[in-house]
N, C-alpha and C. Protein backbone atom coordinates (compact mmCIF):
# COMPACT_ATOMS: atom_id res chain seq x y z
N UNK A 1 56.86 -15.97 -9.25
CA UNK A 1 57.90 -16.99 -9.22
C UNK A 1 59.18 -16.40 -9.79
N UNK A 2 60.26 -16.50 -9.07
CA UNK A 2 61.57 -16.12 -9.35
C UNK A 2 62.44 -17.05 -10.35
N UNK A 3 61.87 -18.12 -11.39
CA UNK A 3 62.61 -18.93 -12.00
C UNK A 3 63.13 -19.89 -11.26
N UNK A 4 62.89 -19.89 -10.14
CA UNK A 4 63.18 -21.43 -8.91
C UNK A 4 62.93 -22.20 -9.99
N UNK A 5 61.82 -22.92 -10.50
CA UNK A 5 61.80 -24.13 -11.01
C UNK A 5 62.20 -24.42 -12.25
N UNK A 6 62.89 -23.21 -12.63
CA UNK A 6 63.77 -23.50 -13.78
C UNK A 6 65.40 -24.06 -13.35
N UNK A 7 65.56 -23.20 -12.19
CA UNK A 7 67.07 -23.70 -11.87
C UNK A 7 66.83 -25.21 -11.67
N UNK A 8 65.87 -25.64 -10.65
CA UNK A 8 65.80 -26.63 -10.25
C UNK A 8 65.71 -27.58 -11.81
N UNK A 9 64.82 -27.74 -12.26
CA UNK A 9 64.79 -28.45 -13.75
C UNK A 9 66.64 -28.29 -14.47
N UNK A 10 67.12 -27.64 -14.50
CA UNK A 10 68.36 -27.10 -15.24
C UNK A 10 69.35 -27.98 -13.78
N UNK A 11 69.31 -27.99 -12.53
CA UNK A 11 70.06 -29.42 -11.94
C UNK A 11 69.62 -30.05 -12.11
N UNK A 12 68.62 -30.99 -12.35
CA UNK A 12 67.93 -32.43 -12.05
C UNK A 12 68.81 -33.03 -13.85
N UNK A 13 68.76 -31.86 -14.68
CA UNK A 13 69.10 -32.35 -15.90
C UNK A 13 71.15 -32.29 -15.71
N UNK A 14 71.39 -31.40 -15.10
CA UNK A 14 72.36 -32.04 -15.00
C UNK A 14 73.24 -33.12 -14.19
N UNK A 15 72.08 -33.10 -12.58
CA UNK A 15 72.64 -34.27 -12.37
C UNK A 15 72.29 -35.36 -12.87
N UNK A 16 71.53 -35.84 -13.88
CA UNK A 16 70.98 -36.98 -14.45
C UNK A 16 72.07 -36.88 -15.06
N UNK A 17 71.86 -36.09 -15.99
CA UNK A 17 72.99 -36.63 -17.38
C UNK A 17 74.85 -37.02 -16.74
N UNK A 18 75.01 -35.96 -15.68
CA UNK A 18 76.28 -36.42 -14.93
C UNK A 18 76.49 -38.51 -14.93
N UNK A 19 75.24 -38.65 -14.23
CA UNK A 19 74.90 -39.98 -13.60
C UNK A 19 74.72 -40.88 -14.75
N UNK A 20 74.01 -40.71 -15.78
CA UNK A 20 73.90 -41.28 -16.75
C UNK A 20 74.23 -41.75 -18.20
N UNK A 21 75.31 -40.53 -18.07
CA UNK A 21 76.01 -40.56 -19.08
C UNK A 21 75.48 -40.37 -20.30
N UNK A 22 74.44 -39.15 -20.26
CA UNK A 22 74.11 -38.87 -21.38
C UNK A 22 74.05 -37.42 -21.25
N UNK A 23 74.19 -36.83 -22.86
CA UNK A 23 74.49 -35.49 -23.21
C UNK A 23 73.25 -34.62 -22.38
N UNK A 24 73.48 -33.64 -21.67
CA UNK A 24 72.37 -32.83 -20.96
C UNK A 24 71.31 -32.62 -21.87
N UNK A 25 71.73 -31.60 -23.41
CA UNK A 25 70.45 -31.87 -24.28
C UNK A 25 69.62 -32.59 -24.69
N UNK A 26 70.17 -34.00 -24.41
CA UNK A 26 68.63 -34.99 -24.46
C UNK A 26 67.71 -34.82 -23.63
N UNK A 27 67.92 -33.94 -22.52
CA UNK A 27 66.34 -33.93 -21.49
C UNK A 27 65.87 -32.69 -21.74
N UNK A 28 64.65 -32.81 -21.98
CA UNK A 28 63.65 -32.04 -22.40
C UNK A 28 62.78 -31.75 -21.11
N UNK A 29 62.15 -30.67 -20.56
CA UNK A 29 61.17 -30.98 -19.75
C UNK A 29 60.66 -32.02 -19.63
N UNK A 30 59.92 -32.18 -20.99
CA UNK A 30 59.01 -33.39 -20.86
C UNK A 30 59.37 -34.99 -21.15
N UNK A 31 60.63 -34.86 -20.70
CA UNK A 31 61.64 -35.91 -20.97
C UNK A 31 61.07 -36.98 -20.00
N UNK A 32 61.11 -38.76 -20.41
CA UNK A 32 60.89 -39.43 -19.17
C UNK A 32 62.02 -40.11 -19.07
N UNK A 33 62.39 -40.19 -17.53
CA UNK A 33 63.33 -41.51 -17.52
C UNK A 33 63.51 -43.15 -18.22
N UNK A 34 62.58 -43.42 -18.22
CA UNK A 34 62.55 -45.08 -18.81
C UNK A 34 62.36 -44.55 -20.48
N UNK A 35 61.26 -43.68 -21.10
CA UNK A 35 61.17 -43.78 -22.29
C UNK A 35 61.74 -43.04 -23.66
N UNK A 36 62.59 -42.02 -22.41
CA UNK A 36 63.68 -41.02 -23.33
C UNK A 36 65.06 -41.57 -22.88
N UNK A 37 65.46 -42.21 -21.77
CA UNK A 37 66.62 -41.73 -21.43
C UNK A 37 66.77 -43.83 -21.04
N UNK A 38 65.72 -44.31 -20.69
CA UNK A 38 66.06 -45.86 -20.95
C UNK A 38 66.53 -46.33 -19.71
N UNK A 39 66.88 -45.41 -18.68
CA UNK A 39 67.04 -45.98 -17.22
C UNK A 39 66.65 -47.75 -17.00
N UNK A 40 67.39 -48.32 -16.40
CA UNK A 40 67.03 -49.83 -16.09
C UNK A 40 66.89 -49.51 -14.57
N UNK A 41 66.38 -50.61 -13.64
CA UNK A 41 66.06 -50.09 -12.00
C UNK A 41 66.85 -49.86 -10.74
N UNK A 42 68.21 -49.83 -11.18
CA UNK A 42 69.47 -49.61 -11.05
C UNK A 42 69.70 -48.41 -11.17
N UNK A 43 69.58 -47.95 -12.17
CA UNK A 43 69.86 -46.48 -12.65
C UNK A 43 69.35 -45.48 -11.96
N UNK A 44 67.70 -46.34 -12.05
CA UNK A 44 66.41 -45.17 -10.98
C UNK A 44 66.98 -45.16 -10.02
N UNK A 45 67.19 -45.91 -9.14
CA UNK A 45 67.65 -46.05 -7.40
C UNK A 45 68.71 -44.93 -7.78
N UNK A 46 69.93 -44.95 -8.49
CA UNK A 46 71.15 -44.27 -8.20
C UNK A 46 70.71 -42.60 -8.50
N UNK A 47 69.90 -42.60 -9.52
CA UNK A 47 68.87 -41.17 -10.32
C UNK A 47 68.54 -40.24 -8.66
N UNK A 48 67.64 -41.56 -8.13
CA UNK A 48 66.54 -40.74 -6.39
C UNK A 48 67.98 -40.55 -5.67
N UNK A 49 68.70 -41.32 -5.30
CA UNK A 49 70.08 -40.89 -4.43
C UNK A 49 70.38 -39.73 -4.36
N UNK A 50 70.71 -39.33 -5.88
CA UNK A 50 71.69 -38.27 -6.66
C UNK A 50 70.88 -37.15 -6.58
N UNK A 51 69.84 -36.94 -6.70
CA UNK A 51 68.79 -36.13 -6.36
C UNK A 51 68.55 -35.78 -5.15
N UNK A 52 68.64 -37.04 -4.52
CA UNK A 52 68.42 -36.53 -3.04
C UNK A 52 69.47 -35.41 -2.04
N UNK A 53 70.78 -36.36 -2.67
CA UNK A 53 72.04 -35.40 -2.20
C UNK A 53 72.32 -34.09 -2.87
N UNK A 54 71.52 -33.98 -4.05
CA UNK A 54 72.06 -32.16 -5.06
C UNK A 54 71.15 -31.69 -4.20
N UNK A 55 69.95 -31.66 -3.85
CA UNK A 55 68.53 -30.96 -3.64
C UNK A 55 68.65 -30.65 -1.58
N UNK A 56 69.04 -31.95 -1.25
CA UNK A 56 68.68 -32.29 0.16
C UNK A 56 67.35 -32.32 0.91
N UNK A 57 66.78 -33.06 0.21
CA UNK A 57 65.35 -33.79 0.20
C UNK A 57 65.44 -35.16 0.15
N UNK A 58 64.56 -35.66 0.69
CA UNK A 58 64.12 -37.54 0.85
C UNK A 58 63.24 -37.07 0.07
N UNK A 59 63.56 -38.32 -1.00
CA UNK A 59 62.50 -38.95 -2.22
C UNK A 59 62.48 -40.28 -2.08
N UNK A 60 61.06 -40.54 -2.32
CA UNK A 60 61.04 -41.38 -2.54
C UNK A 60 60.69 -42.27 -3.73
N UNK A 61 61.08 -43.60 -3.85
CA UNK A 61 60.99 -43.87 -5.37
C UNK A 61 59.29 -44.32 -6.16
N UNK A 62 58.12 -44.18 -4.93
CA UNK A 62 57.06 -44.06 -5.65
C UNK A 62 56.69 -43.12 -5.90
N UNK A 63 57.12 -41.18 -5.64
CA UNK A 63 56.75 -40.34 -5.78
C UNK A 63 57.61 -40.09 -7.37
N UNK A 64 58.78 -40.75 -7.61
CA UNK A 64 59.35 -40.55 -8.67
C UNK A 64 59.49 -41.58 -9.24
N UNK A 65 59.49 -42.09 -10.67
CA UNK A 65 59.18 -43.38 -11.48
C UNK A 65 59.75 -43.12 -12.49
N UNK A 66 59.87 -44.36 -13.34
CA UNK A 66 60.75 -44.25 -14.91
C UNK A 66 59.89 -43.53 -15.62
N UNK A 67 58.54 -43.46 -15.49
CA UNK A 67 58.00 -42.41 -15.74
C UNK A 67 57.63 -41.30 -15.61
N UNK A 68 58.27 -41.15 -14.67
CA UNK A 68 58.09 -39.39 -14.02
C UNK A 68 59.09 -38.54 -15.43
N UNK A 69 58.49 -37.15 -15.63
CA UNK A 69 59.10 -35.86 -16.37
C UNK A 69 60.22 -35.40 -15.86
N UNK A 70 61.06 -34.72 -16.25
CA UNK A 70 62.11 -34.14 -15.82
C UNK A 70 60.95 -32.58 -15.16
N UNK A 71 59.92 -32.32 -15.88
CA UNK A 71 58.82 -31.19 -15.23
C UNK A 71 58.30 -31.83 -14.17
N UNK A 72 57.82 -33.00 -14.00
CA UNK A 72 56.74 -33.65 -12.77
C UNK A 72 57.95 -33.55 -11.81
N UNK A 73 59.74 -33.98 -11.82
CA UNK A 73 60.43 -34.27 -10.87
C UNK A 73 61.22 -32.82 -10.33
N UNK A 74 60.71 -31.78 -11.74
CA UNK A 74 60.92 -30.67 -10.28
C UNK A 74 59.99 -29.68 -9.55
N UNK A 75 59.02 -30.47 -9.64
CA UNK A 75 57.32 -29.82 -9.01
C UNK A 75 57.66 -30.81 -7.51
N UNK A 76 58.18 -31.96 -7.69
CA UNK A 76 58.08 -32.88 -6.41
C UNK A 76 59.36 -32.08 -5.71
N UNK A 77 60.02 -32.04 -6.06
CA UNK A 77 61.55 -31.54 -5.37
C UNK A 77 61.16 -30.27 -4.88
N UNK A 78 60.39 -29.35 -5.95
CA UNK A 78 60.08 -27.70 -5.35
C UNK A 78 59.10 -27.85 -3.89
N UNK A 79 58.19 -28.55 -3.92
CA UNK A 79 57.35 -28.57 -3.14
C UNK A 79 57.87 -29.02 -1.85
N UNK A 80 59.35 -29.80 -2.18
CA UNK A 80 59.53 -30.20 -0.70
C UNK A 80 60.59 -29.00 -0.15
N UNK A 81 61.39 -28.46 -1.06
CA UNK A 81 62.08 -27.47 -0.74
C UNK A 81 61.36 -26.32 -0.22
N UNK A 82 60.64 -26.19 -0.49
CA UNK A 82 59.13 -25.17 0.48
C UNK A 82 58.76 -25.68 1.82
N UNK A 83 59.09 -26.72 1.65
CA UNK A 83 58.64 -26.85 3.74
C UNK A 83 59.82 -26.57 4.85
């Protein structure tokens, strides 16, 4: 592995924090949306969008949840960027 899923983890954290208005160092890998970062279901919808357009992948919002990791959401993103 060439560090792909580090870059990828290192955007997802910054387009979150862009979107959310919070400092990039609050996401941790093992960061969750709803229980680190407090997302309401508003936020999620705009979170899968914003993701969808950095990455250029369709997500969908049961594959990603207020509980999904900032690690679980770039295993889903890598895997689709592989097909």
């Amino acid at each position: 592995m060439h560090g792909g899923r580090m870059d990828i983890k290192i955007k997802i954290k910054e387009v979150l924090a862009n979107l959310l208005k919070v400092k990039i160092e609050e996401f941790k890998d093992d960061t969750t949306l709803l229980n680190s970062i407090g997302v309401d279901s508003t936020e999620m919808v705009e979170s899968v969008i914003a993701l969808e357009k950095s990455f250029g992948v369709k997500l969908s919002p049961k594959e990603i949840t207020k509980n999904s990791t900032i690690s679980e959401i770039a295993n889903i993103i890598q895997t689709k960027l592989v097909k």
